[in-house]
N, C-alpha and C. Protein backbone atom coordinates (compact mmCIF):
# COMPACT_ATOMS: atom_id res chain seq x y z
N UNK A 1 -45.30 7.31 81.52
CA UNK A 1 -46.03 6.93 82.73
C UNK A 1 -45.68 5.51 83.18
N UNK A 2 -45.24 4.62 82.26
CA UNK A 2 -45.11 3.39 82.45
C UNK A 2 -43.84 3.18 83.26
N UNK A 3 -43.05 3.58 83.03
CA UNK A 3 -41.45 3.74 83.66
C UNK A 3 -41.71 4.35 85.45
N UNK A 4 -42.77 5.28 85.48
CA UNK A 4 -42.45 5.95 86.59
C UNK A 4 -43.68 4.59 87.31
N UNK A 5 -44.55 4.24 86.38
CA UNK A 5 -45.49 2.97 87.81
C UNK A 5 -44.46 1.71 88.23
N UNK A 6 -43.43 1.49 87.51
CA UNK A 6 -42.79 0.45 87.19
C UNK A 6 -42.06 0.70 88.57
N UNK A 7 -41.18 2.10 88.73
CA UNK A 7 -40.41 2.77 90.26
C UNK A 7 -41.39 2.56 91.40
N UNK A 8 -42.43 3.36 90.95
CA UNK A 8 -43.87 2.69 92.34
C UNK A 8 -43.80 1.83 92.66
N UNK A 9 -43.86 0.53 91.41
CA UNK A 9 -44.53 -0.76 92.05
C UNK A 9 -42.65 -1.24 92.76
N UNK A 10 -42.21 -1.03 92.26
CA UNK A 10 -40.62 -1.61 92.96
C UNK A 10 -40.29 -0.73 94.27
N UNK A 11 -40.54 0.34 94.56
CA UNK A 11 -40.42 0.89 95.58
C UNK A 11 -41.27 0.56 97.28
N UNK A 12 -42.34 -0.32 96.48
CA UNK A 12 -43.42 -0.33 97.46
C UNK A 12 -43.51 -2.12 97.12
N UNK A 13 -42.48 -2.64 96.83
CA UNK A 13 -42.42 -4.22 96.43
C UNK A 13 -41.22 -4.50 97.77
N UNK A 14 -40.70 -4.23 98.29
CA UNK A 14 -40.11 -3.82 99.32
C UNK A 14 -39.75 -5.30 100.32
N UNK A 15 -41.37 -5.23 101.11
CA UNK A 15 -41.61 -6.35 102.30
C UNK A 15 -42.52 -7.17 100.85
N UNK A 16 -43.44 -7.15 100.38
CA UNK A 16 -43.71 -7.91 99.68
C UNK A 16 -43.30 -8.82 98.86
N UNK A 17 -42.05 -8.77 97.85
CA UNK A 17 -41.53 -9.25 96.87
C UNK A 17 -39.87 -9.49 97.36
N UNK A 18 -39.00 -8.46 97.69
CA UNK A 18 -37.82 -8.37 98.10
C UNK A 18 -37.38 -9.12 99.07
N UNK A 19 -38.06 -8.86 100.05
CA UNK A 19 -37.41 -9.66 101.96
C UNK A 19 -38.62 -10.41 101.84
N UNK A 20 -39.28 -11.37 100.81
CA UNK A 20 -40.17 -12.45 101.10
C UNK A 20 -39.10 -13.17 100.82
N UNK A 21 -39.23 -14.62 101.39
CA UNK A 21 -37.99 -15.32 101.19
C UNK A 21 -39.33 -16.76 100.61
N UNK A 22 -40.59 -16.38 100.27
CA UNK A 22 -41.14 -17.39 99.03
C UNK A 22 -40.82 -16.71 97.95
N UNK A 23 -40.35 -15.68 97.66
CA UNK A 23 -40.08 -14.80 96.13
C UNK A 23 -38.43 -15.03 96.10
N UNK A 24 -38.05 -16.38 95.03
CA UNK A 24 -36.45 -15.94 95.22
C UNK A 24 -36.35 -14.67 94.30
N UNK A 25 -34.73 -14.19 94.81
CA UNK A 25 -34.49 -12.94 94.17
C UNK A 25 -34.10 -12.79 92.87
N UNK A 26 -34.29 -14.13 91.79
CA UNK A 26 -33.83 -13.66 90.78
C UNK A 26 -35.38 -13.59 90.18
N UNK A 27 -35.94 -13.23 90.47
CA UNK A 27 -37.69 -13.46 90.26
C UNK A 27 -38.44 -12.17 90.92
N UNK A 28 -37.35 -11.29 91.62
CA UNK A 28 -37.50 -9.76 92.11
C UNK A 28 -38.19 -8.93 91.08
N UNK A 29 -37.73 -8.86 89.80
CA UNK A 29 -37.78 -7.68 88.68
C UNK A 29 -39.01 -8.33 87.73
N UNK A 30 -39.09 -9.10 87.69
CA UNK A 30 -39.90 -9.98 86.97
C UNK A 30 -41.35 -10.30 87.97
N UNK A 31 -41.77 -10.45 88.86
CA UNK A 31 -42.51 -9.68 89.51
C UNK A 31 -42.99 -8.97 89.48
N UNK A 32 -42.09 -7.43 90.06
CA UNK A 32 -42.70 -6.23 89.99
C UNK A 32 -43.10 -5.67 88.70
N UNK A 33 -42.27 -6.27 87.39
CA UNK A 33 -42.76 -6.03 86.20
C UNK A 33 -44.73 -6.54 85.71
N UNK A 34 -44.48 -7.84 86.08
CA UNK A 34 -46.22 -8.63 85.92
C UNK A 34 -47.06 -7.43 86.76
N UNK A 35 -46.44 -7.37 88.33
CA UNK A 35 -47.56 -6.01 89.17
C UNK A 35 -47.60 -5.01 88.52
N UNK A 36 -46.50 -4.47 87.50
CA UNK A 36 -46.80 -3.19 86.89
C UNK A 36 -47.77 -2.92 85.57
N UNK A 37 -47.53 -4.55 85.11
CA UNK A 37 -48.40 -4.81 84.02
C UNK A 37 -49.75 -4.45 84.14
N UNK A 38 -50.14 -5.39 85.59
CA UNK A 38 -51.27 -5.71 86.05
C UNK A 38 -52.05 -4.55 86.32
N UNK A 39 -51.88 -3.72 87.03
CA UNK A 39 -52.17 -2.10 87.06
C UNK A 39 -52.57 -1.54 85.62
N UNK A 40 -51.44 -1.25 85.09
CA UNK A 40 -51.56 -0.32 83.73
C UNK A 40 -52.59 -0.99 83.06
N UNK A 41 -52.61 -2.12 82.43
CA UNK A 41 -53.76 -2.67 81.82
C UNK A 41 -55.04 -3.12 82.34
N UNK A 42 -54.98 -3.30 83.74
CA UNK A 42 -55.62 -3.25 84.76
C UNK A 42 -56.73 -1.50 84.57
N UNK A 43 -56.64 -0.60 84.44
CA UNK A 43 -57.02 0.89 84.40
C UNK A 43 -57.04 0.91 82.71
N UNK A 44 -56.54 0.36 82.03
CA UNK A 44 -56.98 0.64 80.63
C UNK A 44 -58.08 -0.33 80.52
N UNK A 45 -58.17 -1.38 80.67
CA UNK A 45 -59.23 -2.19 80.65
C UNK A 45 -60.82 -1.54 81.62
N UNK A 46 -60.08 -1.13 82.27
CA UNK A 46 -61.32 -0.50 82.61
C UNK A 46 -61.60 0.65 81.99
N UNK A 47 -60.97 2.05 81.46
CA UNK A 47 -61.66 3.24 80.43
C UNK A 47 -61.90 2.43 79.41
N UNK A 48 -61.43 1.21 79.15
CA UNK A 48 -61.75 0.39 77.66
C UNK A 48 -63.36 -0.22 77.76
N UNK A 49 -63.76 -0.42 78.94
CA UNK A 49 -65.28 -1.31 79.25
C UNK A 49 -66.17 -0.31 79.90
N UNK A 50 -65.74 1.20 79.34
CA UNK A 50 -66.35 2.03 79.86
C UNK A 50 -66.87 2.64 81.56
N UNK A 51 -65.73 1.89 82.28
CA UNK A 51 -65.26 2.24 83.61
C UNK A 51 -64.82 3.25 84.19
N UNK A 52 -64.45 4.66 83.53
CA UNK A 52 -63.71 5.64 83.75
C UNK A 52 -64.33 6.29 84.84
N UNK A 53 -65.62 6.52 84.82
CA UNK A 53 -65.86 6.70 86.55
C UNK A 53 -65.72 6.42 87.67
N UNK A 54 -65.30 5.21 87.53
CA UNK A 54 -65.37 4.03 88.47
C UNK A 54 -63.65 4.66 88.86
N UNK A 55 -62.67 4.75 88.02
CA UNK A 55 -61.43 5.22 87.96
C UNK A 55 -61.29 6.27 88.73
N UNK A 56 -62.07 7.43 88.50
CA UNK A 56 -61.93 8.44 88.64
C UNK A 56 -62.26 8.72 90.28
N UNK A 57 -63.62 7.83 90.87
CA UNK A 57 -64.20 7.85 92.20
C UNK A 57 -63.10 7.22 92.94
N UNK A 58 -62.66 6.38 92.86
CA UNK A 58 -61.47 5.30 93.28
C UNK A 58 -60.22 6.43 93.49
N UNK A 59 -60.08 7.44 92.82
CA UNK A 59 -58.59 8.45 92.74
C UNK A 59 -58.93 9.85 93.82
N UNK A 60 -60.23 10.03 93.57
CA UNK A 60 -61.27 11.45 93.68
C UNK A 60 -61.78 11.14 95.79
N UNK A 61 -61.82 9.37 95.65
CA UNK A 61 -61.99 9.24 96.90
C UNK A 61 -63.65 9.44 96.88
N UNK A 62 -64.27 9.78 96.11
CA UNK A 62 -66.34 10.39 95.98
C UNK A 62 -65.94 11.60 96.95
N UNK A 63 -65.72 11.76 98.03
CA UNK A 63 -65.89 12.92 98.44
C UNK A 63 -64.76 13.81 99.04
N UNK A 64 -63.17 13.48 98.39
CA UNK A 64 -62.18 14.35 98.68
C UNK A 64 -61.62 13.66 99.58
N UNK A 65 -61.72 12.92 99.94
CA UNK A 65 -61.21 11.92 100.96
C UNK A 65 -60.16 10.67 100.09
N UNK A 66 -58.78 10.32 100.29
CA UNK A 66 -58.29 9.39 99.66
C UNK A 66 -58.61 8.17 100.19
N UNK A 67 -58.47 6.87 99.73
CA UNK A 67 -58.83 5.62 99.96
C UNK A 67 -57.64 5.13 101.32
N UNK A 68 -58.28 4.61 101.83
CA UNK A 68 -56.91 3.80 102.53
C UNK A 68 -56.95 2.19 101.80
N UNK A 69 -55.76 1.62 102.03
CA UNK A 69 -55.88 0.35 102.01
C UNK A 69 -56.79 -0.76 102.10
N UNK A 70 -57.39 -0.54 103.49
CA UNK A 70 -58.41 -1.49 103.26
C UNK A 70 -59.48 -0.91 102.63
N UNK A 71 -60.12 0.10 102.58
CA UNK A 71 -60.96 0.64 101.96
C UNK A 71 -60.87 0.08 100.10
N UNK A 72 -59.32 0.39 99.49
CA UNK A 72 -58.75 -0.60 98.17
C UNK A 72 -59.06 -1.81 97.91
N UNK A 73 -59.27 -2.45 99.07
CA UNK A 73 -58.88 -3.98 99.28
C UNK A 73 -60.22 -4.02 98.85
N UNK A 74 -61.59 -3.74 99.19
CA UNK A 74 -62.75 -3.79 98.89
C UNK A 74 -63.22 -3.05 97.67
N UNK A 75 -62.57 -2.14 96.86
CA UNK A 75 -63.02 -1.93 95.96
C UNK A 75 -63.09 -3.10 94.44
N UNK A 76 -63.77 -2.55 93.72
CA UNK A 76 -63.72 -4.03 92.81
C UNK A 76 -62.62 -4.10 91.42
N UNK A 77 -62.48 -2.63 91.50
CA UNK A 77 -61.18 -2.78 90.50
C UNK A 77 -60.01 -3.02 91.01
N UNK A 78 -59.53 -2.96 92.34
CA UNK A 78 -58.90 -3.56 93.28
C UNK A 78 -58.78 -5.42 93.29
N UNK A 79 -59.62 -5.34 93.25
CA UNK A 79 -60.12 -7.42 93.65
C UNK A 79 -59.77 -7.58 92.20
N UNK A 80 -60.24 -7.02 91.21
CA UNK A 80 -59.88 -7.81 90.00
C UNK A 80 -58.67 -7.84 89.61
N UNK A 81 -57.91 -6.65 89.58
CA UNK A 81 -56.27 -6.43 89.76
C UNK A 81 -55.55 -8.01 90.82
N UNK A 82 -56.21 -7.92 91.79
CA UNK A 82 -55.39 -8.63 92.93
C UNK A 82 -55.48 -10.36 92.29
N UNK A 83 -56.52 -10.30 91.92
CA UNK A 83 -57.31 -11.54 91.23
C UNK A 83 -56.81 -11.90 89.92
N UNK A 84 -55.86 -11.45 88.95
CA UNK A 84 -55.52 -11.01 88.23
C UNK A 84 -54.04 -11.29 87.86
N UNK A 85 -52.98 -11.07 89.27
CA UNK A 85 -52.03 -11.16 89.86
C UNK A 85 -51.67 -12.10 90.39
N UNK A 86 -52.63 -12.94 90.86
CA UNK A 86 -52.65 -13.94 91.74
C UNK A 86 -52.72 -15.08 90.67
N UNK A 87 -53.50 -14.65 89.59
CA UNK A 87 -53.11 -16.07 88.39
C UNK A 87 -52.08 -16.07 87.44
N UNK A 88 -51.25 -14.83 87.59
CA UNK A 88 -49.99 -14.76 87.12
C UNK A 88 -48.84 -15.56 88.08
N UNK A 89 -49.00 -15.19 88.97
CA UNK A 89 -47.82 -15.47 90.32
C UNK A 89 -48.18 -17.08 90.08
N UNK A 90 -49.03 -17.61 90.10
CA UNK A 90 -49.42 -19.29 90.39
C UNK A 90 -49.15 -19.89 89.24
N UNK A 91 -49.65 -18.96 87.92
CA UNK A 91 -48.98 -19.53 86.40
C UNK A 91 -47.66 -19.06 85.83
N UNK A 92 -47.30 -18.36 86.28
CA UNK A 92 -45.79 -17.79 85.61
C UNK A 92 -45.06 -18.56 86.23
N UNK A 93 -45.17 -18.26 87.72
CA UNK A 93 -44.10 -18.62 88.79
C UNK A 93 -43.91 -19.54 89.62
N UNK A 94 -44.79 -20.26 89.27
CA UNK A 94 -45.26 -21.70 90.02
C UNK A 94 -45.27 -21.49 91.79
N UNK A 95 -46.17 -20.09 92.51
CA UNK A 95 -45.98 -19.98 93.84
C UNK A 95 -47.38 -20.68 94.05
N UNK A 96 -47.94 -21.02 95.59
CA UNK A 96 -48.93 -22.05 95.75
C UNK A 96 -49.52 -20.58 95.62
N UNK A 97 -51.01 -21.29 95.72
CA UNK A 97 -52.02 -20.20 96.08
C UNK A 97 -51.89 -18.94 97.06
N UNK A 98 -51.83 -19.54 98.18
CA UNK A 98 -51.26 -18.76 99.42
C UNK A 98 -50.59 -17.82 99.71
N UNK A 99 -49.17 -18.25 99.19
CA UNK A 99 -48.24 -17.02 98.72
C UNK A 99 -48.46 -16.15 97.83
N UNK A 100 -48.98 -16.38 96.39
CA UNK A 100 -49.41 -15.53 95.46
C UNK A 100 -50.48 -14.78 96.63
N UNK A 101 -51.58 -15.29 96.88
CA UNK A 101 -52.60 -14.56 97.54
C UNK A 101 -51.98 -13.10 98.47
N UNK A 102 -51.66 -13.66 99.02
CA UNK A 102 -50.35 -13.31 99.73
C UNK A 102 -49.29 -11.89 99.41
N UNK A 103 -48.37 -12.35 98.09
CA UNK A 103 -48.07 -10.87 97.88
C UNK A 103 -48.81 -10.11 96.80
N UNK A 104 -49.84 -10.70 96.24
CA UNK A 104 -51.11 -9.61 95.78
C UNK A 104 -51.54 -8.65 96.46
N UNK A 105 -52.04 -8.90 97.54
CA UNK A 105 -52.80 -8.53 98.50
C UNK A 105 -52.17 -7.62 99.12
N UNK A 106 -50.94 -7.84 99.54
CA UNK A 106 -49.75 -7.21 99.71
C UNK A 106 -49.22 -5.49 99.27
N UNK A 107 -49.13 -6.19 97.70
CA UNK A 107 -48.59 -4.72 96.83
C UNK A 107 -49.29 -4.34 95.74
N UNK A 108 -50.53 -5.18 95.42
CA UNK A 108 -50.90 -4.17 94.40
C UNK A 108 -52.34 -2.77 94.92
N UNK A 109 -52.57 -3.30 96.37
CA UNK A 109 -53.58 -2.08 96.83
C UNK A 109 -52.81 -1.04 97.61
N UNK A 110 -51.24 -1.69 98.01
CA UNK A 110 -50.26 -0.80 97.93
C UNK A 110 -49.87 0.09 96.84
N UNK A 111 -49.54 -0.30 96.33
CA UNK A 111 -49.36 0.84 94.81
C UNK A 111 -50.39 1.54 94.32
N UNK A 112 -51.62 1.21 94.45
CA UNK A 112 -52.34 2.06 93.99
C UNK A 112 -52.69 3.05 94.91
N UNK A 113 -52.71 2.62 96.17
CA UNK A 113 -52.75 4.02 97.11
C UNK A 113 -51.47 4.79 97.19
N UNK A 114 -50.37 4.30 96.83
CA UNK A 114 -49.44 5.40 96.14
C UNK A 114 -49.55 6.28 95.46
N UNK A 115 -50.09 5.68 94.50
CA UNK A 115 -50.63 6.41 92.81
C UNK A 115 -51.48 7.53 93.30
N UNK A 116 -52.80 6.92 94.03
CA UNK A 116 -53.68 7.75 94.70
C UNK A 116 -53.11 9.09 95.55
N UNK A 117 -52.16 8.69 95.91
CA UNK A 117 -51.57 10.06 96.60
C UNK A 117 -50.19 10.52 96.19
N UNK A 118 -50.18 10.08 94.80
CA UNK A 118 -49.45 10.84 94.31
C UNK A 118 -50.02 11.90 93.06
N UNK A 119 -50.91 11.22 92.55
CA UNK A 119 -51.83 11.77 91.95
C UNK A 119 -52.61 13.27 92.72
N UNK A 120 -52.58 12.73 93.74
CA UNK A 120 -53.29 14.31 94.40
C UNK A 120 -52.34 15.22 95.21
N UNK A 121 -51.20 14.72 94.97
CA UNK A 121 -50.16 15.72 95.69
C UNK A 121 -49.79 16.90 94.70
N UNK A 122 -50.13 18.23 95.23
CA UNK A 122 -49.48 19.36 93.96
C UNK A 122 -48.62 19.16 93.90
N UNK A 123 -47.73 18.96 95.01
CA UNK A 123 -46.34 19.04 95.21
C UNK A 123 -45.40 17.97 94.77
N UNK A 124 -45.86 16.90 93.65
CA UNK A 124 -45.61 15.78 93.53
C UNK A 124 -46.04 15.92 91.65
N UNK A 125 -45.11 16.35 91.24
CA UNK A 125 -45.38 16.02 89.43
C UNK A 125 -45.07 14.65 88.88
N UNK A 126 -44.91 13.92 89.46
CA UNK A 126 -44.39 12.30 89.15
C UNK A 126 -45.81 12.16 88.24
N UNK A 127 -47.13 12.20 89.10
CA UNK A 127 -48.10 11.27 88.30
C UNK A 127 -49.42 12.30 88.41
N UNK A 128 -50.13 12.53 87.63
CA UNK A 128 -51.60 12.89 87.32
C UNK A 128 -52.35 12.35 86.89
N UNK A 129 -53.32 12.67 87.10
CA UNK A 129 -54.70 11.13 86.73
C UNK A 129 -54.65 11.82 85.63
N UNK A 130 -55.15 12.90 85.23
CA UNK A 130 -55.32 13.45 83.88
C UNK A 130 -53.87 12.75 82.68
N UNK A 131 -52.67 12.97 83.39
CA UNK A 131 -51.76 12.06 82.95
C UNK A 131 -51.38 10.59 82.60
N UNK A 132 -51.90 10.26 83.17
CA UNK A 132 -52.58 8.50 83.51
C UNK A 132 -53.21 7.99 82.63
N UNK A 133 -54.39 8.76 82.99
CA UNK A 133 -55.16 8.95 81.68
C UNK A 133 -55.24 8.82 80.32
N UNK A 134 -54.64 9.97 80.07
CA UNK A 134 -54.35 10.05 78.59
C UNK A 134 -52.86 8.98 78.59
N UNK A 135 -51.93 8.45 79.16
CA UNK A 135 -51.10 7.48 78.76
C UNK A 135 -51.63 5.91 78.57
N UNK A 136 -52.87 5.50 79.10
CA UNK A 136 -53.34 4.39 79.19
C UNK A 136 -54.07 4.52 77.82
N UNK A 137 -54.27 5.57 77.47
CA UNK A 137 -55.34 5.32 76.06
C UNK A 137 -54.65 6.36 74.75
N UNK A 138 -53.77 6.42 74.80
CA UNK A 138 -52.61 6.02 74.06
C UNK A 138 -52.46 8.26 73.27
N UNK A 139 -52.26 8.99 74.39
CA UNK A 139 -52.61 10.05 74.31
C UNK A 139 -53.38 11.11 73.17
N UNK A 140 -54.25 10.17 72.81
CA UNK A 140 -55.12 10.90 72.25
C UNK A 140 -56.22 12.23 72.69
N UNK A 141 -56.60 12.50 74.37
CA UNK A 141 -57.25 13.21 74.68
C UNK A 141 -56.34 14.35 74.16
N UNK A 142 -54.96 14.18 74.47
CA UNK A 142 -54.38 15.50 74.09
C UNK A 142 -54.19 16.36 73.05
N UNK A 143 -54.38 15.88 71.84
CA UNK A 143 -55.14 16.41 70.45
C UNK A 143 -55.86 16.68 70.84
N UNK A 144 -57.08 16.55 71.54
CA UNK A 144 -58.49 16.64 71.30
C UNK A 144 -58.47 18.10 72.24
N UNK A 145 -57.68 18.27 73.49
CA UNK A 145 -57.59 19.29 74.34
C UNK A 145 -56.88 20.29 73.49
N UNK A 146 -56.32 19.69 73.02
CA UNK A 146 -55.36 20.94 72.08
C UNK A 146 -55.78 22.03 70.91
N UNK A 147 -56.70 20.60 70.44
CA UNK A 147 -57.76 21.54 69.10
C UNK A 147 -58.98 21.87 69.91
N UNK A 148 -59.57 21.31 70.70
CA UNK A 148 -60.58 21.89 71.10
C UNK A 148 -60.91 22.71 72.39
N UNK A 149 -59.81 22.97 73.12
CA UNK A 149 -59.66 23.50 74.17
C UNK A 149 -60.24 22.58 75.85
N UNK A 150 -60.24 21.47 75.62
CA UNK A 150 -61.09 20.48 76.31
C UNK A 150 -59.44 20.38 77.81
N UNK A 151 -60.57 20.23 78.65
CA UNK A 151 -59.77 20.75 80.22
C UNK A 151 -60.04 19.39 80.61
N UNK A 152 -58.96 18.32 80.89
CA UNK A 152 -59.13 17.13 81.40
C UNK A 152 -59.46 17.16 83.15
N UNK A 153 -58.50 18.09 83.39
CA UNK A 153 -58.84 18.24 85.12
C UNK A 153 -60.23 18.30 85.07
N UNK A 154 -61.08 19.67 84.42
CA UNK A 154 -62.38 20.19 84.58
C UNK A 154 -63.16 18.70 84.57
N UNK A 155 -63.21 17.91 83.66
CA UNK A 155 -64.11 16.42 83.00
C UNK A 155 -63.87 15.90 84.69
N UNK A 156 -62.50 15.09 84.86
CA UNK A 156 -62.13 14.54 86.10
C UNK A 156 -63.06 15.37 87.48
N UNK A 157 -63.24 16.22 87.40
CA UNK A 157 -63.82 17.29 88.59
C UNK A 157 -65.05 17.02 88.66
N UNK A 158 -65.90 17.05 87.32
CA UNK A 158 -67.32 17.02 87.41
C UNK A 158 -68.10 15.59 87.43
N UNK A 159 -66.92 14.39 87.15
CA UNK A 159 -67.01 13.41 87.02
C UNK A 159 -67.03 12.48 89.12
N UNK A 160 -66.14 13.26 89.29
CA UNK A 160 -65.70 13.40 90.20
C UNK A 160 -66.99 13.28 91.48
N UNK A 161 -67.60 14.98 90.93
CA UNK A 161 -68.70 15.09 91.33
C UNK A 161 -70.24 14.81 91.16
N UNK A 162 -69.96 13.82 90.25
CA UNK A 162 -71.26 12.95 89.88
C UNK A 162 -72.13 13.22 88.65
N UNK A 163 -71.03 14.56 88.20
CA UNK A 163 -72.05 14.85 86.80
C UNK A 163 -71.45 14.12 85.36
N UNK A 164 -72.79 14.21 84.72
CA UNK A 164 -72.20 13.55 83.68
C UNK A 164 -72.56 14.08 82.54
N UNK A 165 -73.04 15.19 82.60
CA UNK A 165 -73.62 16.17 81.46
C UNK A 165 -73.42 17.18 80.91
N UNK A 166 -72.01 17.52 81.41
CA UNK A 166 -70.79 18.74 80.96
C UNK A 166 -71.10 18.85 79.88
N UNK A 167 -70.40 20.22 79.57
CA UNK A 167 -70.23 20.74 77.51
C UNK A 167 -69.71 19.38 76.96
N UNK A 168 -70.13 18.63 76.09
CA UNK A 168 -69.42 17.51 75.18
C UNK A 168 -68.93 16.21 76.21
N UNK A 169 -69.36 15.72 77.30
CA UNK A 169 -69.00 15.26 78.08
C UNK A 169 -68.99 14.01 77.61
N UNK A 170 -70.25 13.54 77.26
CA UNK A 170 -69.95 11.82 76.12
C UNK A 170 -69.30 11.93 75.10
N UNK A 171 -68.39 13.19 74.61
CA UNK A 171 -68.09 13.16 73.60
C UNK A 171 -66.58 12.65 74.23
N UNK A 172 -66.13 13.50 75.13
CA UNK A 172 -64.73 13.32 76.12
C UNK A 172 -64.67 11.75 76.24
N UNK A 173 -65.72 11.16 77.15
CA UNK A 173 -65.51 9.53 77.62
C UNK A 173 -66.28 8.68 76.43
N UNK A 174 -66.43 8.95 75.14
CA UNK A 174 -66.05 8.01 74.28
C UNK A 174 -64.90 8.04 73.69
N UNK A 175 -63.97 9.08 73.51
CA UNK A 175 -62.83 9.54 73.05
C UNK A 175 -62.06 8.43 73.84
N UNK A 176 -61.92 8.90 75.30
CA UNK A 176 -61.33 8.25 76.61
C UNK A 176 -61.48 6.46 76.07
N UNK A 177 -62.36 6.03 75.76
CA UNK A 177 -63.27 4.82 76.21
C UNK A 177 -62.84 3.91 74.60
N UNK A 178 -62.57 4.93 73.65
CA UNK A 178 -61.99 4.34 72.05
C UNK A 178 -60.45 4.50 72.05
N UNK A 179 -59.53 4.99 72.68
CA UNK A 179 -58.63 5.36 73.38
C UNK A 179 -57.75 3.92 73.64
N UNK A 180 -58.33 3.64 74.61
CA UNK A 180 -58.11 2.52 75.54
C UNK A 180 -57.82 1.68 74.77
N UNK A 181 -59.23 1.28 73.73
CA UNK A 181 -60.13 -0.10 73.07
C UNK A 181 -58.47 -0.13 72.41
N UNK A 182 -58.65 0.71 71.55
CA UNK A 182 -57.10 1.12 70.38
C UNK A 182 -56.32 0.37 70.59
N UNK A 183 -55.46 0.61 72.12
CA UNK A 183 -54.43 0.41 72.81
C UNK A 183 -54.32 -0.71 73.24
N UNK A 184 -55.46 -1.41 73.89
CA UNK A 184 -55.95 -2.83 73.61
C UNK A 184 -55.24 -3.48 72.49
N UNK A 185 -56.18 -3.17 71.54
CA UNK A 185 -55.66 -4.13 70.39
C UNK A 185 -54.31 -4.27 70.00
N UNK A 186 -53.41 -2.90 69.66
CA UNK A 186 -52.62 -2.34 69.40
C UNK A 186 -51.65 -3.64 70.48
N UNK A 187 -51.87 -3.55 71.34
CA UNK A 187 -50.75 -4.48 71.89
C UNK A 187 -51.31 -5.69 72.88
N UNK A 188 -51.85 -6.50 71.65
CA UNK A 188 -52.62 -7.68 71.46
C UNK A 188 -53.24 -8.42 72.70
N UNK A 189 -53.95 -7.42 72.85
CA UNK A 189 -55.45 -7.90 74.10
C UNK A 189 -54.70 -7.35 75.93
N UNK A 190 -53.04 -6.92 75.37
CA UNK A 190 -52.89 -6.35 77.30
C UNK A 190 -51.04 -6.45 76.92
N UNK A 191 -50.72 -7.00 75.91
CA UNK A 191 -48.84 -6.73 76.25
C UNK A 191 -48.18 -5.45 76.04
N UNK A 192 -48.46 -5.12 77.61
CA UNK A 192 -47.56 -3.86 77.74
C UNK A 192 -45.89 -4.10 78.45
N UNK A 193 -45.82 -5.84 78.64
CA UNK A 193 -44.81 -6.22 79.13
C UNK A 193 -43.37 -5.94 78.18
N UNK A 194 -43.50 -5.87 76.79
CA UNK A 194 -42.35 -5.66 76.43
C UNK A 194 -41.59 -4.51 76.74
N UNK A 195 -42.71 -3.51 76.68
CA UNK A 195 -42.16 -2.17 77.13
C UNK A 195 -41.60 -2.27 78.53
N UNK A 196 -42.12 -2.81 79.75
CA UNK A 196 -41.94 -2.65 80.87
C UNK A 196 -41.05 -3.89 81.15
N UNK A 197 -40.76 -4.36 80.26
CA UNK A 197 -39.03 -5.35 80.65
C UNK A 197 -38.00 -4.62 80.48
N UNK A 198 -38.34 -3.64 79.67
CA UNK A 198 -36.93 -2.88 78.92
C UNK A 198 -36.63 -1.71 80.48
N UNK A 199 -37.21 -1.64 81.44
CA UNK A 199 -37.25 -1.23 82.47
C UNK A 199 -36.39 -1.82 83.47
N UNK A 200 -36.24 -2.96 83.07
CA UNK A 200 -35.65 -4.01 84.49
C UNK A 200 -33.94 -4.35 84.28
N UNK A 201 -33.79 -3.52 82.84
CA UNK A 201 -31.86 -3.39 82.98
C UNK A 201 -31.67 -2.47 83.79
């Protein structure tokens, strides 16, 4: 999953990162790598603080409806991502405020309304939330679906729809929610960057 957000965020880094002429270009890949960071651990940190609804409404749209942009721009796992990004760009890369502000704002509520509609495209196997999912918390649901017959779409659906009291349903989003925590630690409080440098040959 990490490889294919990594193509997202570079595909849709475009006017933001590429033809900005405050982003020099040897600072292109390295960029879109921090935005890809920022995302992935960005969504694990949240099934990790017990957010997964919050995930799921944000993908699900609450009522079948996808997000637009600005609609992103106001959500709060949105702002914290952008917020997030913006102290990377100013501490990594020494850009002023402005500019960081600037191509945050830019590409990372871009990419996620990518995700968002790629995620709900049938016709589009690149990305599934159920996929997403279980890659951010280090695929453990999929044992658990495997031995126990547990339907990630079905959870996502009812979650979706506001319930929260399915067959074993706290049993699913603590799984989801210890998952994450794991993966956390496992790569010491958020470095998923090593993996996603090995992306930028």
């Amino acid at each position: 999953m990490l490889k294919e957000l990594f193509d997202l965020v570079k595909n849709n880094a475009t006017e933001t990162v590429v033809n900005n002429p405050a982003v020099p270009n040897e600072m292109n890949d390295e960029v879109v790598a921090e935005a890809t960071d920022t995302v992935a651990s960005g969504l694990r940190n949240m099934v990790a603080g017990g957010g997964l609804q919050s995930i799921i409404s944000m993908f699900t749209g609450g009522g079948g409806q996808q997000p637009s942009n600005s609609s992103l721009l106001n959500n709060p796992i949105v702002s914290m991502m952008i917020g997030h990004f913006v102290g990377k760009l100013t501490n990594k890369f020494n850009m002023n405020s402005g500019t960081a502000n600037q191509v945050a704002t830019g590409l990372i509520p871009q990419v996620l309304s990518s995700l968002v509609n790629k995620a709900n495209d049938s016709n589009d196997g690149s990305f599934s939330l159920d996929g997403l999912l279980n890659s951010i918390t280090g695929g453990q649901l999929s044992q658990q679906q495997q031995s126990n017959g547990i339907n990630l779409q079905d959870i996502i659906g009812q979650l979706g729809g506001g319930q929260q009291n399915g067959s074993g349903m706290s049993d699913i989003l603590a799984q989801l929610t210890q998952g994450a925590q794991q993966q956390q630690q496992k790569n010491g409080g958020g470095g998923l960057m090593d993996l996603i440098k090995g992306f930028m040959k």
